[in-house]
C-alpha atoms as a PDB file:
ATOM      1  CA  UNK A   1      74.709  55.342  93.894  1.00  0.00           C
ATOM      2  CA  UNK A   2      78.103  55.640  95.476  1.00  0.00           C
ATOM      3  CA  UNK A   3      80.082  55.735  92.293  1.00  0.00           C
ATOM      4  CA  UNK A   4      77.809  58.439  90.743  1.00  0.00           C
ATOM      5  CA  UNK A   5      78.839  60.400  93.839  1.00  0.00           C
ATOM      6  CA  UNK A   6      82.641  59.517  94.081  1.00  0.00           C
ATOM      7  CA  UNK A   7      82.110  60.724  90.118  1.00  0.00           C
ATOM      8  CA  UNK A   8      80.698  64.205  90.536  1.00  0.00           C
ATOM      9  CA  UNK A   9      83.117  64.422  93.757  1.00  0.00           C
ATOM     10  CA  UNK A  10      86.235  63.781  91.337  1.00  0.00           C
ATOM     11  CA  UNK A  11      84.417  66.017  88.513  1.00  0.00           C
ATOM     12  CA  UNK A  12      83.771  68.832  90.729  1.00  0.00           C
ATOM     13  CA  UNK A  13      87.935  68.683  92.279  1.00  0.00           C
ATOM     14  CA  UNK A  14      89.422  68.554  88.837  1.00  0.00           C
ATOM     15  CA  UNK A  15      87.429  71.669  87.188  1.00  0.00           C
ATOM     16  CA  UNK A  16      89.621  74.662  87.587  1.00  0.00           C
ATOM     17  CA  UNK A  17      86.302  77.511  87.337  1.00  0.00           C
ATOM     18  CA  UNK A  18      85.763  78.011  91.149  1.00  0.00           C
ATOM     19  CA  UNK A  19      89.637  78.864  92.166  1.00  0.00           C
ATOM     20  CA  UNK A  20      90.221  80.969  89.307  1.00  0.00           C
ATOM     21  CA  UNK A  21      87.166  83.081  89.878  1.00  0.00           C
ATOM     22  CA  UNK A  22      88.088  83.632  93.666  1.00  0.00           C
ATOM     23  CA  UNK A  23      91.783  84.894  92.040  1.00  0.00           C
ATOM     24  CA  UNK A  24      90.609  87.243  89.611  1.00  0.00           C
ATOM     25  CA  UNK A  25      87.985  88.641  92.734  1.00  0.00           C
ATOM     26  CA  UNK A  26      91.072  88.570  95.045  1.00  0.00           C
ATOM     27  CA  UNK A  27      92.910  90.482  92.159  1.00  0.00           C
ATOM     28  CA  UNK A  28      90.091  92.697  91.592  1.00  0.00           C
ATOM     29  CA  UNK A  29      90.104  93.583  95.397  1.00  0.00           C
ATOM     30  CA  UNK A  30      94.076  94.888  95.590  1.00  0.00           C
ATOM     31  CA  UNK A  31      93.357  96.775  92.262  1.00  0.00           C
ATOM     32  CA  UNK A  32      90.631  98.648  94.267  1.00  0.00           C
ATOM     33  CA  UNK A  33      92.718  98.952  97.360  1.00  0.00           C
ATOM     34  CA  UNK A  34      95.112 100.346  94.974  1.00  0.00           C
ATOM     35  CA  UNK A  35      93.140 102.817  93.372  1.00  0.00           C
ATOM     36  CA  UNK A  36      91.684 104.268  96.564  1.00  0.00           C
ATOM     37  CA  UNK A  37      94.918 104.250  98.451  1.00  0.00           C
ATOM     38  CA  UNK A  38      96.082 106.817  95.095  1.00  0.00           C
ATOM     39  CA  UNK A  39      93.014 108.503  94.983  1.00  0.00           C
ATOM     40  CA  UNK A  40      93.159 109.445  98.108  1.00  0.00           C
ATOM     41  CA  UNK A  41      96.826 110.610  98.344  1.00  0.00           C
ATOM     42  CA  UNK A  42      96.492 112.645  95.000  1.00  0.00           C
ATOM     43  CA  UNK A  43      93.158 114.015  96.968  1.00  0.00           C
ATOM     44  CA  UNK A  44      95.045 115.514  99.849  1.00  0.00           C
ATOM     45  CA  UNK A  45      97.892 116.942  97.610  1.00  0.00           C
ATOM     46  CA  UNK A  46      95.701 118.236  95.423  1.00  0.00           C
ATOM     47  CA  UNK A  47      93.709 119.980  97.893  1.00  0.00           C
ATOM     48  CA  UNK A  48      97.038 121.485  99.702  1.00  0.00           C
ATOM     49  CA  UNK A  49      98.075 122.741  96.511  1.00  0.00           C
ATOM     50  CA  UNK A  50      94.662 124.522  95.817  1.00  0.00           C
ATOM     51  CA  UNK A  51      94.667 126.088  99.925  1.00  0.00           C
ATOM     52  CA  UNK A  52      98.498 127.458  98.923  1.00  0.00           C
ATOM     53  CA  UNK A  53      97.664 128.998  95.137  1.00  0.00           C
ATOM     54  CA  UNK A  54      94.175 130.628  97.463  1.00  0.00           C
ATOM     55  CA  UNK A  55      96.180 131.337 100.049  1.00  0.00           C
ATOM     56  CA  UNK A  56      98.653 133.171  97.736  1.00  0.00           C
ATOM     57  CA  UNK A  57      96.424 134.798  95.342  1.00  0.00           C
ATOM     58  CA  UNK A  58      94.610 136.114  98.813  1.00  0.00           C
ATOM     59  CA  UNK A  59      97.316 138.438  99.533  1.00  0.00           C
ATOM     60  CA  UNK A  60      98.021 140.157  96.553  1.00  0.00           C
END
């Protein structure tokens, strides 16, 4: 009984599936925080650009 345990136990150490799925979800999280941080920066240019081109057309 104890050596089929002490087996899986050593089985279950050596396999390599669990850590590399919590790096590619760790990766997967900074790309995210990535593309939101850049969405939301080209957001706010974009919409001062559009207020200055209104803003400028407005007074014509």
């Amino acid at each position: 009984m104890f050596r089929v345990l002490l087996k899986n136990t050593v089985r279950f150490v050596k396999k390599e599936d669990g850590p590399t799925a919590v790096e590619y979800a760790v990766m997967l999280a900074l790309i995210v925080v990535v593309c939101i941080a850049a969405i939301t920066t080209l957001g706010s240019n974009s919409n001062e650009t559009f207020g200055n081109v209104s803003l400028n057309t407005a007074g014509s």
